[in-house]
Protein backbone atom coordinates (compact mmCIF):
# COMPACT_ATOMS: atom_id res chain seq x y z
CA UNK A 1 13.61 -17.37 -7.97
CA UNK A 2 10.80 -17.76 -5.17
CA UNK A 3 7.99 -20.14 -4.69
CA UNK A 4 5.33 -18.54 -6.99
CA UNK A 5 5.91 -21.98 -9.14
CA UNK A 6 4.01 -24.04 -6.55
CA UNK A 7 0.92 -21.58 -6.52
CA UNK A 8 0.94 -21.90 -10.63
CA UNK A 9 2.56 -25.31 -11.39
CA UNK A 10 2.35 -25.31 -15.08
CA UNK A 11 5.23 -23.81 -17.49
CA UNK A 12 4.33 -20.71 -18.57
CA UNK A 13 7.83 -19.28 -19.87
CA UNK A 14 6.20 -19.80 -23.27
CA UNK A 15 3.10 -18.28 -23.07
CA UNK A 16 2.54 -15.03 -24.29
CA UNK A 17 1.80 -11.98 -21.98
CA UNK A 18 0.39 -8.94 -23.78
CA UNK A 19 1.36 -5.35 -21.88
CA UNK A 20 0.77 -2.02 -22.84
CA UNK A 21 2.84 1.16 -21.87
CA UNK A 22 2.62 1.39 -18.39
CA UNK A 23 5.67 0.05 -16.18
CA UNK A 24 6.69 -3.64 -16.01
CA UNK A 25 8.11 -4.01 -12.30
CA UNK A 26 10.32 -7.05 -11.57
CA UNK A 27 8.38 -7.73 -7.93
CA UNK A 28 7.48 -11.41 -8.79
CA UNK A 29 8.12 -13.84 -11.93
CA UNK A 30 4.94 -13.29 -13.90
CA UNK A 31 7.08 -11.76 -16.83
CA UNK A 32 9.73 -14.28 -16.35
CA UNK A 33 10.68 -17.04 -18.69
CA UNK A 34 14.51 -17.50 -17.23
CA UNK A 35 16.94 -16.21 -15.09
CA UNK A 36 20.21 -16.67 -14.15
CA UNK A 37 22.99 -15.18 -11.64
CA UNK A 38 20.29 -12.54 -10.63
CA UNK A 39 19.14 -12.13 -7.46
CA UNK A 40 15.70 -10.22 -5.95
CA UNK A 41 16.01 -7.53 -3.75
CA UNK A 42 13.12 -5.43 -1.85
CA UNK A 43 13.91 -1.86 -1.15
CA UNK A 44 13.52 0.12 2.00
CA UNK A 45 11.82 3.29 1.76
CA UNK A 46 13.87 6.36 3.54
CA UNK A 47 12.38 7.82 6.41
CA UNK A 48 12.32 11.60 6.29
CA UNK A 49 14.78 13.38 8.55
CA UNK A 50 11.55 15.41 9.32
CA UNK A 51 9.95 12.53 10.78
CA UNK A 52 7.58 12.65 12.91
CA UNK A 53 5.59 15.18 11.25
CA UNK A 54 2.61 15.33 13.51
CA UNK A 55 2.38 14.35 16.99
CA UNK A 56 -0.07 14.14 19.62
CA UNK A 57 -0.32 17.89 21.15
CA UNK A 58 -3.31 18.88 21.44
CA UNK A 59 -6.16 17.46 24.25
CA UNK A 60 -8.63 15.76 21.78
CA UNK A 61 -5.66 13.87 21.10
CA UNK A 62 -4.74 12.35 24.65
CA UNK A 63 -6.67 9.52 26.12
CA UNK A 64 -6.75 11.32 30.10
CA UNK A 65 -7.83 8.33 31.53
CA UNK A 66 -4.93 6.12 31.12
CA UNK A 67 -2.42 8.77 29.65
CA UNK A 68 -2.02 7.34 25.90
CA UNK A 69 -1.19 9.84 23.38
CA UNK A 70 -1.47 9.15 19.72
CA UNK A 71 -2.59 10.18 16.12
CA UNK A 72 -3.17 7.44 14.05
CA UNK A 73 -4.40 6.06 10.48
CA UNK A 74 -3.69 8.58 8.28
CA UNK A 75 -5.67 8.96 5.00
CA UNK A 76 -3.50 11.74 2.48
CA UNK A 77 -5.01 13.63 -0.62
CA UNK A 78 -3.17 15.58 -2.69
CA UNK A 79 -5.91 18.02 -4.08
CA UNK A 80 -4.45 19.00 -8.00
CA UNK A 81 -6.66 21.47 -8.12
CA UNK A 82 -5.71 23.29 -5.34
CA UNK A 83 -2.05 21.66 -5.05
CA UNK A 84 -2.52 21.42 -0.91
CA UNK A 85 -2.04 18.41 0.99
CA UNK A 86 -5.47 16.88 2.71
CA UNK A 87 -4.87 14.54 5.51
CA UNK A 88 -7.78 12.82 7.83
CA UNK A 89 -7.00 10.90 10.77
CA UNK A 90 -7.73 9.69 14.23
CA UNK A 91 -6.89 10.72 17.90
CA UNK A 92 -7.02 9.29 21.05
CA UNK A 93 -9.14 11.45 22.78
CA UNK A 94 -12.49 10.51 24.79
CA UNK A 95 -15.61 12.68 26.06
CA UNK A 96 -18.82 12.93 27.23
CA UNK A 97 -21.92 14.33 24.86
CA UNK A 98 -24.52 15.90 26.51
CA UNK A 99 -26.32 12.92 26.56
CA UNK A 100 -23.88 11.45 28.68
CA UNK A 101 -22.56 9.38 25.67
CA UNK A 102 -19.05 8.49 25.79
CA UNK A 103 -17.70 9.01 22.73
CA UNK A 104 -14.03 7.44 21.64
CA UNK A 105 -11.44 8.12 19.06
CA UNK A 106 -12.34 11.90 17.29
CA UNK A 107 -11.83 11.93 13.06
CA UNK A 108 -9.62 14.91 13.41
CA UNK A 109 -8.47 17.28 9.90
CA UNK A 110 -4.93 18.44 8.84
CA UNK A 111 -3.67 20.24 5.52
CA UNK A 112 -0.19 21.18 4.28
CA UNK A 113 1.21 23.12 1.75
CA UNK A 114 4.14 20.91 0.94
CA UNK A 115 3.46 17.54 2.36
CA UNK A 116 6.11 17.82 5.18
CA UNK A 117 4.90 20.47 7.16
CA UNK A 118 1.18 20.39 8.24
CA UNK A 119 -1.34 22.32 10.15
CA UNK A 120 -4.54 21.41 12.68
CA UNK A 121 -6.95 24.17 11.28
CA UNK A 122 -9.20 25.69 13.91
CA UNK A 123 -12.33 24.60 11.91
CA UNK A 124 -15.11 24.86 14.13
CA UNK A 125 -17.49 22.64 13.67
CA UNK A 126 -17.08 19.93 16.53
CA UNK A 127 -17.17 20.90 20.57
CA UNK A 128 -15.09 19.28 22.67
CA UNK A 129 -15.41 19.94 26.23
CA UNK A 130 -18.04 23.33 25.42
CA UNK A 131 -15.35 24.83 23.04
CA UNK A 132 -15.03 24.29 18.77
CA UNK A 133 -11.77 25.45 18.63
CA UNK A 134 -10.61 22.49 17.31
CA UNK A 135 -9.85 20.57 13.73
CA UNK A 136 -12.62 17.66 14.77
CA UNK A 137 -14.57 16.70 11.47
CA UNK A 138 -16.20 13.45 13.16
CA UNK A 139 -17.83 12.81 16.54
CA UNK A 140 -16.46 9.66 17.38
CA UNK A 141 -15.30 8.51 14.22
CA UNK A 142 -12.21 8.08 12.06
CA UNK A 143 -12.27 7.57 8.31
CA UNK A 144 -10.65 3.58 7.15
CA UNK A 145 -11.61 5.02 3.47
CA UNK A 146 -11.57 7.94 1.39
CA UNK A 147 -13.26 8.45 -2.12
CA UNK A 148 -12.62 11.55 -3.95
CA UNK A 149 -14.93 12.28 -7.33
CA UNK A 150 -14.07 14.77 -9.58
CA UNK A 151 -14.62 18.45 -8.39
CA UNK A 152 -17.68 19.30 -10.18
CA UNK A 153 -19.46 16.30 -8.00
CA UNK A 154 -22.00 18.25 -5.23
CA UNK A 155 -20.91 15.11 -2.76
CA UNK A 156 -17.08 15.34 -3.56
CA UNK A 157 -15.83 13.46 -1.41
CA UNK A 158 -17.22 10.34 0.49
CA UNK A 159 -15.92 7.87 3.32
CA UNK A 160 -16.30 4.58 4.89
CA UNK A 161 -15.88 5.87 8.47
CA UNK A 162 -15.86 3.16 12.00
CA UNK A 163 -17.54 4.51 14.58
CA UNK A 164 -16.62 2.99 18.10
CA UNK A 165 -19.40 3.94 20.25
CA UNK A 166 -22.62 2.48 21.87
CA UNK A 167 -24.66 -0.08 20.34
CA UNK A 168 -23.54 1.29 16.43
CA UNK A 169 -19.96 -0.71 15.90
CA UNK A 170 -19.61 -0.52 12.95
CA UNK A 171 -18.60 0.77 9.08
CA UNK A 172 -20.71 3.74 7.91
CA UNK A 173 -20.93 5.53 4.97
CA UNK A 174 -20.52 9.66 4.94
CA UNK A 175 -20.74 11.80 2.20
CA UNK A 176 -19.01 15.48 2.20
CA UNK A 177 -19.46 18.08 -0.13
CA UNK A 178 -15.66 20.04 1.14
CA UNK A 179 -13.94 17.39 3.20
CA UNK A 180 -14.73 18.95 6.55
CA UNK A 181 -18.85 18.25 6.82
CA UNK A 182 -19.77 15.24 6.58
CA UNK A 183 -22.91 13.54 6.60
CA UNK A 184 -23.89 10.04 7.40
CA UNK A 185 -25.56 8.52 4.12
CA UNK A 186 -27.67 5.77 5.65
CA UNK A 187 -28.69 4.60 9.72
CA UNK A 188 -26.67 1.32 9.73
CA UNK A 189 -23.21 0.04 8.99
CA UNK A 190 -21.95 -1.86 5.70
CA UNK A 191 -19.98 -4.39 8.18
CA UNK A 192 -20.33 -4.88 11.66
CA UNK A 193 -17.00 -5.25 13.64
CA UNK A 194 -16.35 -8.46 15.51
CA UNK A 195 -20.28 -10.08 16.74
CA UNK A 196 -21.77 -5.96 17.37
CA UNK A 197 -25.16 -5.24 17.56
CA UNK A 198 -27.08 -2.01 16.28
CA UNK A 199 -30.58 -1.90 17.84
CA UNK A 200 -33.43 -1.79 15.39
CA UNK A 201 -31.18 -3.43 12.72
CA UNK A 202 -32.70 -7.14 11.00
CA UNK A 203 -29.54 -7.69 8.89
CA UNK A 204 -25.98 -6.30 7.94
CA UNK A 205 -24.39 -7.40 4.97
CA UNK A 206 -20.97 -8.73 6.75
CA UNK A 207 -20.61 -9.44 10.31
CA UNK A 208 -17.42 -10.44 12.27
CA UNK A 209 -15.09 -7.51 10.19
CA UNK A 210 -11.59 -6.38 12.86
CA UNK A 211 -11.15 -3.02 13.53
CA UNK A 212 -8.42 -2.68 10.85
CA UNK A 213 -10.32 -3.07 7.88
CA UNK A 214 -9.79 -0.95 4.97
CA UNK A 215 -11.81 0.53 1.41
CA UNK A 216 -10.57 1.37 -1.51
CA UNK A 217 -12.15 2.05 -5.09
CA UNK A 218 -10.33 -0.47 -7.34
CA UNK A 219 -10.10 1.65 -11.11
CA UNK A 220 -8.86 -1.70 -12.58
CA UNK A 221 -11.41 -3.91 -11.24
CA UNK A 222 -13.82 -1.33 -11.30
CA UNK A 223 -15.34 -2.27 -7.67
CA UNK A 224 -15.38 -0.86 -4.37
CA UNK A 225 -12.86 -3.15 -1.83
CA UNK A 226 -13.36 -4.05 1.35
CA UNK A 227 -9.75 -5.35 2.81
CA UNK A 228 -10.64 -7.00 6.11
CA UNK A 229 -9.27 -8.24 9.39
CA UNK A 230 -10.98 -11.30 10.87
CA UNK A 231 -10.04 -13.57 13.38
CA UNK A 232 -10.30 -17.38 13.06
CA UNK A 233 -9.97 -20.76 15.20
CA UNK A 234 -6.69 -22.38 14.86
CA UNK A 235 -5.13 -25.72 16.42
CA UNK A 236 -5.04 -26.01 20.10
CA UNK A 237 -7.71 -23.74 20.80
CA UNK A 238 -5.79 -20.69 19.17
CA UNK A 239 -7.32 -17.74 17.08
CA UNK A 240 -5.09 -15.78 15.01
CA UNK A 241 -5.88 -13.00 12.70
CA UNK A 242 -6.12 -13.19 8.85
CA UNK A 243 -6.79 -10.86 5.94
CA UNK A 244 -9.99 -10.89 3.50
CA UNK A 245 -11.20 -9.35 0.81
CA UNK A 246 -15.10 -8.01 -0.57
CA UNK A 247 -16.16 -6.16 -3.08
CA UNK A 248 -19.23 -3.91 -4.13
CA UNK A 249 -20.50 -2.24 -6.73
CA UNK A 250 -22.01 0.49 -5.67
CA UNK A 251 -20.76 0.38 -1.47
CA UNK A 252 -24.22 -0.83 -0.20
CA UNK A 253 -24.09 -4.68 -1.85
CA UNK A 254 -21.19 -6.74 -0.54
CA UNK A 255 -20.01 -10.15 -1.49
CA UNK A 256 -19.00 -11.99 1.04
CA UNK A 257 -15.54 -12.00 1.99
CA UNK A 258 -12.91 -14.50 0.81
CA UNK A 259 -9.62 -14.87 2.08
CA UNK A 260 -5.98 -13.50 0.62
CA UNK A 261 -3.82 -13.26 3.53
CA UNK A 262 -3.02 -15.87 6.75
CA UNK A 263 0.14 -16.58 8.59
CA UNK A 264 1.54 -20.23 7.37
CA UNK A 265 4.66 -22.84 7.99
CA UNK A 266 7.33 -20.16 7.04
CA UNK A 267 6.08 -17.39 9.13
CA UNK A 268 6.94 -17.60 12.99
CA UNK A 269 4.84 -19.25 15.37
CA UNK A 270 4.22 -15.98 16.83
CA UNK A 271 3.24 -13.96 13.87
CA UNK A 272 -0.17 -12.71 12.50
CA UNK A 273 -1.33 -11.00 9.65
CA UNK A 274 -2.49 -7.48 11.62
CA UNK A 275 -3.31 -5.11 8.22
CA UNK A 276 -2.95 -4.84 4.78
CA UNK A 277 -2.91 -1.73 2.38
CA UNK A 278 -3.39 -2.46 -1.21
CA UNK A 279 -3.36 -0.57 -4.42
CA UNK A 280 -3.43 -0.32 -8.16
CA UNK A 281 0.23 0.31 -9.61
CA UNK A 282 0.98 0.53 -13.11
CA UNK A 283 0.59 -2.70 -14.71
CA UNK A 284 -0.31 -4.71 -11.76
CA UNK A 285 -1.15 -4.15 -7.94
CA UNK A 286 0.90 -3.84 -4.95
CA UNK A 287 0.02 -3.65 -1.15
CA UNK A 288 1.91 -2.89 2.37
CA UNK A 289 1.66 -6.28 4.51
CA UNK A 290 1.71 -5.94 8.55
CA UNK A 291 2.55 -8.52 9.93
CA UNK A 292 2.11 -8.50 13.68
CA UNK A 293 4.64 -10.59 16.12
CA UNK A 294 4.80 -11.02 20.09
CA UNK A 295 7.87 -12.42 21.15
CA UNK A 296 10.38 -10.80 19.57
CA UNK A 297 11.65 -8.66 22.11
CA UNK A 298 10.13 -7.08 25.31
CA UNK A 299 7.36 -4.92 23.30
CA UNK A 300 3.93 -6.43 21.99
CA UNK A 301 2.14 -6.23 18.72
CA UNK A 302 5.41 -5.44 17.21
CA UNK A 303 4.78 -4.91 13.70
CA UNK A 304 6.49 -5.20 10.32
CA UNK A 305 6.33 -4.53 6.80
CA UNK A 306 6.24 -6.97 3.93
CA UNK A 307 5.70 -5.83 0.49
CA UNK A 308 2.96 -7.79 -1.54
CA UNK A 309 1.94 -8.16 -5.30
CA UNK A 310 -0.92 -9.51 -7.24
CA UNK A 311 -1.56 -9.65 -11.34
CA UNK A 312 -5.44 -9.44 -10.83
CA UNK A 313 -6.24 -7.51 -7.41
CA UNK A 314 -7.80 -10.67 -6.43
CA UNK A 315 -5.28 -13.14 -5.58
CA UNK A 316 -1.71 -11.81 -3.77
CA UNK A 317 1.37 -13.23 -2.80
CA UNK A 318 4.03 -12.05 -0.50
CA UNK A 319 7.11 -10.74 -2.15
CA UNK A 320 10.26 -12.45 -1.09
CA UNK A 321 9.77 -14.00 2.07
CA UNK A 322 12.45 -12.62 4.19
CA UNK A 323 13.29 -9.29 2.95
CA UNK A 324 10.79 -6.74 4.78
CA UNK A 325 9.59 -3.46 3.48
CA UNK A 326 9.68 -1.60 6.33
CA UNK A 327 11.27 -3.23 9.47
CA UNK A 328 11.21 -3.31 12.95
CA UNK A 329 13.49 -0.94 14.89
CA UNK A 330 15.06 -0.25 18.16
CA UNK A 331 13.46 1.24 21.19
CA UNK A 332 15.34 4.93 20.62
CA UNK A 333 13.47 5.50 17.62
CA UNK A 334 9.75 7.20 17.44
CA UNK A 335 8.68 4.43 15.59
CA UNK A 336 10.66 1.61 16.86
CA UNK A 337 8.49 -1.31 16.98
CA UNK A 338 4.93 -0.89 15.17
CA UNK A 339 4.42 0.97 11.72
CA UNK A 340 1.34 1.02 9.85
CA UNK A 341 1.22 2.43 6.40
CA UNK A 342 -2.88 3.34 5.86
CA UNK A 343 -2.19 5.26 2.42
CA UNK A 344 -1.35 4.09 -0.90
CA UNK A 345 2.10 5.65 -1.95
CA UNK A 346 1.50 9.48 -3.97
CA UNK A 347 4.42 10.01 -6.82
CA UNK A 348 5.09 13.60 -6.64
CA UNK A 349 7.83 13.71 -9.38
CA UNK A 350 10.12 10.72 -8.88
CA UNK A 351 8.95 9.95 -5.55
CA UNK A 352 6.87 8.11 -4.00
CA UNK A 353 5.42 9.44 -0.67
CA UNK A 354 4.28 6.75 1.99
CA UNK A 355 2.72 8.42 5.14
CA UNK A 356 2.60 5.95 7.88
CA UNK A 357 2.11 6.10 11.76
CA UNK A 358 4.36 4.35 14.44
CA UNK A 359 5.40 3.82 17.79
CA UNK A 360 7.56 1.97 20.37
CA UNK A 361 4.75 -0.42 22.25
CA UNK A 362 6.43 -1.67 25.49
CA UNK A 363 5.56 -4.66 27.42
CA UNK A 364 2.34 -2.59 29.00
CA UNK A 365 0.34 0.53 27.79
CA UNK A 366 1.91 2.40 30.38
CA UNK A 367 4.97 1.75 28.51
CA UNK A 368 4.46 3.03 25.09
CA UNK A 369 5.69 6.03 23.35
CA UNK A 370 3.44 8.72 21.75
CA UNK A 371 1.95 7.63 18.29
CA UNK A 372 2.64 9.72 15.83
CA UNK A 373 2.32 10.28 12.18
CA UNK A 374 5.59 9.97 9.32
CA UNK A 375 6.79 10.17 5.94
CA UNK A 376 8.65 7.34 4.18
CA UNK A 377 9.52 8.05 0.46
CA UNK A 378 11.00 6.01 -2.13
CA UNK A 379 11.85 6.39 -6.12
CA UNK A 380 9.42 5.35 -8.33
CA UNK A 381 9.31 1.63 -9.23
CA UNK A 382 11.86 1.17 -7.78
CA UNK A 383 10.19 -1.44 -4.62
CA UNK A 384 11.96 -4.60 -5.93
CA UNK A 385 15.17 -5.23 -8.58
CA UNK A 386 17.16 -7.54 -9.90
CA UNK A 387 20.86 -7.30 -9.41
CA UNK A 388 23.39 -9.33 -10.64
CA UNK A 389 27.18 -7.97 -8.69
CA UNK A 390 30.22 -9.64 -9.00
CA UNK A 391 29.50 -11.67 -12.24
CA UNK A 392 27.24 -11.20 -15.46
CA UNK A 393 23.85 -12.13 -14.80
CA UNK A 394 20.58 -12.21 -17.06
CA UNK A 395 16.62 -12.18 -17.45
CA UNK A 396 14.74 -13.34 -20.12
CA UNK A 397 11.18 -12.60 -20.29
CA UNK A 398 8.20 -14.31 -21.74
CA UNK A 399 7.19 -13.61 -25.04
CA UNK A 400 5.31 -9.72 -25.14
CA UNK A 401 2.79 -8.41 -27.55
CA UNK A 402 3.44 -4.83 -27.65
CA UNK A 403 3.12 -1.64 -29.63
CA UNK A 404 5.60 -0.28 -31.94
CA UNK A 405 7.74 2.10 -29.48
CA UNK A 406 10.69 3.16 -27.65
CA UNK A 407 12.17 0.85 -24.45
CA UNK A 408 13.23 2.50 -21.55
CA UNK A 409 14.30 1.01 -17.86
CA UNK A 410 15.15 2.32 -14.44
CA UNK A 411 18.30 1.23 -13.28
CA UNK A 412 20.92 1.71 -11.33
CA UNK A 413 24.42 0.75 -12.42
CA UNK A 414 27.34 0.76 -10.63
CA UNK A 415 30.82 2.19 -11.75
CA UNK A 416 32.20 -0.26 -14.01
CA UNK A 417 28.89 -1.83 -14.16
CA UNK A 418 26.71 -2.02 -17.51
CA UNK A 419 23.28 -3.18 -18.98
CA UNK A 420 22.26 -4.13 -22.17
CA UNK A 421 19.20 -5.65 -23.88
CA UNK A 422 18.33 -8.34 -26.69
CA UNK A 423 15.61 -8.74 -28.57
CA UNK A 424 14.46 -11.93 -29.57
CA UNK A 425 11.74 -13.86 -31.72
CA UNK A 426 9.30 -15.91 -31.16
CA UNK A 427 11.75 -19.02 -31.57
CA UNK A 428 14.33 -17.83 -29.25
CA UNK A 429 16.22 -15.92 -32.17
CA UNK A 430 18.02 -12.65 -31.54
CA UNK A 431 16.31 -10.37 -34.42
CA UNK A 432 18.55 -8.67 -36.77
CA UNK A 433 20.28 -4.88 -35.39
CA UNK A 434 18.95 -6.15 -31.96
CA UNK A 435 21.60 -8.30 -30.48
CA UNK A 436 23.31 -7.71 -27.81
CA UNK A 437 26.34 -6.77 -28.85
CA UNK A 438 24.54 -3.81 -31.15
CA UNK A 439 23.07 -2.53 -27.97
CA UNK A 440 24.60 0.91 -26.49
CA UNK A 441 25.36 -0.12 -22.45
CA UNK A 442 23.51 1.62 -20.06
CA UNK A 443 25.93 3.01 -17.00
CA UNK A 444 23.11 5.50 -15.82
CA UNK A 445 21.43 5.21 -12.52
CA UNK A 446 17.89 7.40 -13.48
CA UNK A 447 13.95 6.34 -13.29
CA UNK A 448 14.01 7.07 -16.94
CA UNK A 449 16.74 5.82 -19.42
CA UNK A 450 16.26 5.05 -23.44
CA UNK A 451 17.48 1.98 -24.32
CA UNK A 452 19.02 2.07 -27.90
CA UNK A 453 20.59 -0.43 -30.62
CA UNK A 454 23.51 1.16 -32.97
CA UNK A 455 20.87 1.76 -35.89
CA UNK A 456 17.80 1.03 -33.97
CA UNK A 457 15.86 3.11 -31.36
CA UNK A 458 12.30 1.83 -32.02
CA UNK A 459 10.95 -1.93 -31.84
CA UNK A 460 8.45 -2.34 -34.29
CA UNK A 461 7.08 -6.20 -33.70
CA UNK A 462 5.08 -7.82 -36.91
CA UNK A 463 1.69 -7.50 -36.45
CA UNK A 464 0.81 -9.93 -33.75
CA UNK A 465 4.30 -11.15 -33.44
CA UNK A 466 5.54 -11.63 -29.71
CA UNK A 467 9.50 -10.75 -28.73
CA UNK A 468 10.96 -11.61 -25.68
CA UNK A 469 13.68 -9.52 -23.94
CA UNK A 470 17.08 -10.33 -22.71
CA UNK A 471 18.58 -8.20 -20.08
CA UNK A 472 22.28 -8.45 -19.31
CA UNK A 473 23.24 -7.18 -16.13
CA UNK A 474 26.88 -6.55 -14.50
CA UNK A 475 26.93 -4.99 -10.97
CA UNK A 476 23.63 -3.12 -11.72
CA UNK A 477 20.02 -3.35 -10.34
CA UNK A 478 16.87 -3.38 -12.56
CA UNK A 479 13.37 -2.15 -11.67
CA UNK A 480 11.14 -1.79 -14.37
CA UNK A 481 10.86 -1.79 -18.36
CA UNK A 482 8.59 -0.38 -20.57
CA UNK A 483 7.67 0.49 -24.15
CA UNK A 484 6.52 3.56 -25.17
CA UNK A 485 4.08 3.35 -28.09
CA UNK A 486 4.65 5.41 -30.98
C-alpha cells in the first residue's frame, strides 16, 4: 500500500507485534500483514466557521515600519484544573527600550473560556511605548516550547523561548511560576540560530538551528526534543531547508542533531521542508509536515500540510505521498496560501482541536494579508482510514499479543455498507465462535463501537498466544482498533 517496504525490506507480516490498550491507527503498514481492495485515505481537518479567532488589532501587533500585521505561533494549554484555555504567541510589533535597543517580535498572552472565543488580558507587566496596558509576557521574545509540570511545582510552567534581538540569537530557557512572569533560567542560549554570536559566550551546544525550530517533552521517550530547521548545500550551488531532530535529558545537554525530514525525487523541484510539529499519540507518534513551495502560483513560501507517522519518535515517514493534511487554498480565504500548525492536537471529547496560524503571502510583503490565528478540528483517530467502496475489501494484521478484552473500532459505514472481524491463530486458522460469519456487522459510523461474535464478546488469547485480525470492509472506512483489557 505505500513505499514503507523499501525503508524496511524484510517480511515482517509474520512477526509478532505486541500492543496494549491504547488505539491502533491505520496511518502506515506497521500492523499490516495483507491487504486487499482497500485503499488509504488522509483526512482533512474542518476549519471552524469561527475562523479566524484572533487577529492582529492591537499596536504591539503591527510592524509600523513596513505595515505587516500578524499573530503568529500559537502554543495552547488547556489548564484541567482551572478548565480555561491558555494560549502564548507572537506579534509583529517592534520598539525601542530605553536603551535604545530595538526590540522585535513581543511574546504576547491570551486565555479563553471555551477555546473559540479568546481574550488579550490587560496584564501589566510589559511597557510598550511608556504604557503596560497590554497582554506582553516577553520583551522581545516568543515561546517555540511550552512545558507544563504538575500544579504543585513552584516553577509550573517553563519555556524554550527565541529571542531575536542584538548579539543574543538564540533559544533560551524561562521558567514561570503562573504563565505570565517569566524568568530567564541561564545567560546563554541552548542553540544558536543560523552562525549568531552572543558576546562573552566560549561554546553553545548546537549552532546553525532556523528560526522554526520547535521543543517538546517526549513522555514515551522520556527526553526533551529539539525539532529543528537547518539549511544545507545542495547541487548547483543550491541550499534548501531540512528538518532535524535532538534530544536532552534534562534541556541543558543536547545531542547533536540528526536528520528526519528533507525534500527528495517525489517532492517538486520547488519544495522544502519549512516546519514540523510532532507528538506522542496513542500507540505511536504523529506530526504536522510543512512543506514550503515557490512556484505554485503568484504567492511565495506557500505552504502545505502533510501528515507524518513514526513507531519510535525517532525515525518518521510521510504518510501517503499525495494526499495533504491541510492544503493550500485560494487567495479569498484568510488563510489561503501558508498554514502552520505549532500545537499538538487537544481531544476535548471526540475532537481533536488543531490551532494553527495562516495567511495569503503575495508575490511581495506589501502584498500579504493579516496573519492571524485558527481552529481546525477533527474526530479522534480518525487522521487516516481504510476504505474499501464499491466491492468487499479486507486487512489482515500481523500476529498481536494482547490482553484478554473487549475489541472495539471507529468506523464509518455507509448505508448498505457493513464491517465485520475474524479472528485467527497463529497458523492462519479462524478460531472457533470467531469467524466471520459469527460476527454481528457493524453499520455504525461512531469513535467507539463494540465489536461482538454471536456467543462471544471477549477475546481471551492462550497465554502468550498471538491472533491476527481480519477486517472485512464494504463501502465503509476504518480508523483504529483496540482491545480493552479486562
Amino acid at each position: 500500500m505505500a513505499n514503507e517496504h523499501l525503508f524496511f525490506p524484510l517480511d515482517q507480516q509474520d512477526w509478532p507485534v505486541k500492543i496494549d490498550s491504547s488505539r491502533q491507527l491505520f496511518v502506515d503498514d506497521y500492523l499490516l500483514a495483507q491487504t486487499n481492495a482497500v485503499k488509504r485515505e488522509v483526512h482533512q481537518p474542518r476549519l471552524h466557521p469561527a475562523n479566524p479567532l484572533i487577529i492582529p488589532d492591537q499596536p504591539w501587533e503591527i510592524r509600523q515600519d513596513k505595515g505587516r500585521q500578524s499573530v503568529t505561533f500559537p502554543f495552547v494549554h488547556l489548564d484541567q484544573t482551572t478548565g480555561k484555555w491558555r494560549m502564548w504567541y507572537r506579534g509583529e510589533g517592534r520598539y525601542d527600550l530605553p536603551s535604545g535597543e530595538r526590540i522585535p517580535f513581543p511574546g504576547l498572552f491570551a486565555e479563553s473560556e471555551d477555546g473559540i472565543v479568546w481574550d488579550k488580558p490587560t496584564l501589566g507587566l510589559h511597557a510598550w511605548k511608556g504604557s503596560k496596558q497590554n497582554n506582553i509576557v516577553f520583551h522581545g521574545g516568543y515561546i517555540w516550547g511550552l512545558f507544563v509540570e504538575p500544579e504543585e511545582q513552584s516553577e509550573r510552567y517553563r519555556a524554550m523561548v527565541k529571542l531575536e534581538y542584538g548579539k543574543r540569537g538564540g533559544y533560551y530557557p524561562y521558567t514561570s511560576h503562573d504563565g505570565l512572569r517569566w524568568q530567564r533560567a541561564q545567560e546563554y542560549p541552548h542553540c544558536v540560530v543560523f552562525g549568531g554570536r552572543v558576546k562573552g559566550a566560549r561554546t553553545y551546544p548546537v549552532g546553525g538551528v532556523g528560526d522554526t525550530s520547535r521543543f517538546y517533552f517526549d513522555e514515551k521517550l522520556g527526553k526533551y526534543i529539539g525539532d529543528v530547521k537547518f539549511v544545507v548545500p545542495a547541487a548547483g550551488g543550491r541550499r534548501f531547508r531540512c528538518r532535524g531532530m535532538m534530544e536532552s535529558d534534562d534541556m541543558v545537554h543536547w545531542s547533536r542533531p540528526y536528520m528526519t525530514f528533507y525534500p527528495d525525487s517525489l517532492d517538486d523541484p520547488d519544495s522544502q521542508i519549512y516546519g514540523h510539529t510532532g507528538f506522542c499519540y496513542q500507540s505511536m507518534w504523529l506530526g504536522f509536515l510543512r512543506v514550503m513551495h515557490s512556484e505554485r502560483d503568484a504567492g511565495r513560501k506557500q505552504t502545505s500540510v502533510e501528515l507524518t507517522a513514526s513507531r519510535d519518535g525517532r525515525h518518521w515517514t510521510r504518510v501517503a505521498r499525495g494526499q495533504e493534511f491541510m492544503p493550500l487554498r485560494t487567495p479569498e480565504d484568510w488563510d489561503g496560501n501558508y498554514v502552520d500548525p505549532t500545537s499538538e492536537p487537544i481531544l476535548v471529547g471526540d475532537e481533536l482541536r488543531c490551532y494553527y496560524h495562516g495567511a495569503w503571502l503575495g508575490p511581495e510583503p506589501t502584498d500579504d494579508t493579516p496573519q492571524c490565528i485558527g481552529l481546525a478540528t477533527l474526530q479522534r483517530d480518525r487522521f487516516v482510514s481504510l476504505n474499501a467502496a464499491g466491492k468487499p475489501g479486507w486487512a489482515l494484521t500481523r500476529p498481536l499479543t494482547f490482553n484478554a478484552g473487549h475489541l472495539f473500532i471507529n468506523a464509518q459505514v455507509a448505508d448498505g455498507g457493513s464491517i465485520t472481524v475474524e479472528v485467527l491463530s497463529a497458523d492462519g486458522q479462524p478460531l472457533k465462535g470467531f469467524y466471520q460469519r459469527d460476527c454481528l456487522a457493524i453499520r455504525d459510523d461512531s469513535t467507539r463501537i463494540p465489536v461482538a461474535w454471536k456467543e462471544h464478546s471477549v477475546i481471551e488469547p492462550a497465554l502468550g498466544q498471538p491472533l491476527s485480525l481480519r477486517f472485512s470492509l464494504t463501502d465503509a472506512k476504518l480508523y483504529a482498533f483496540w482491545v480493552e483489557s479486562i
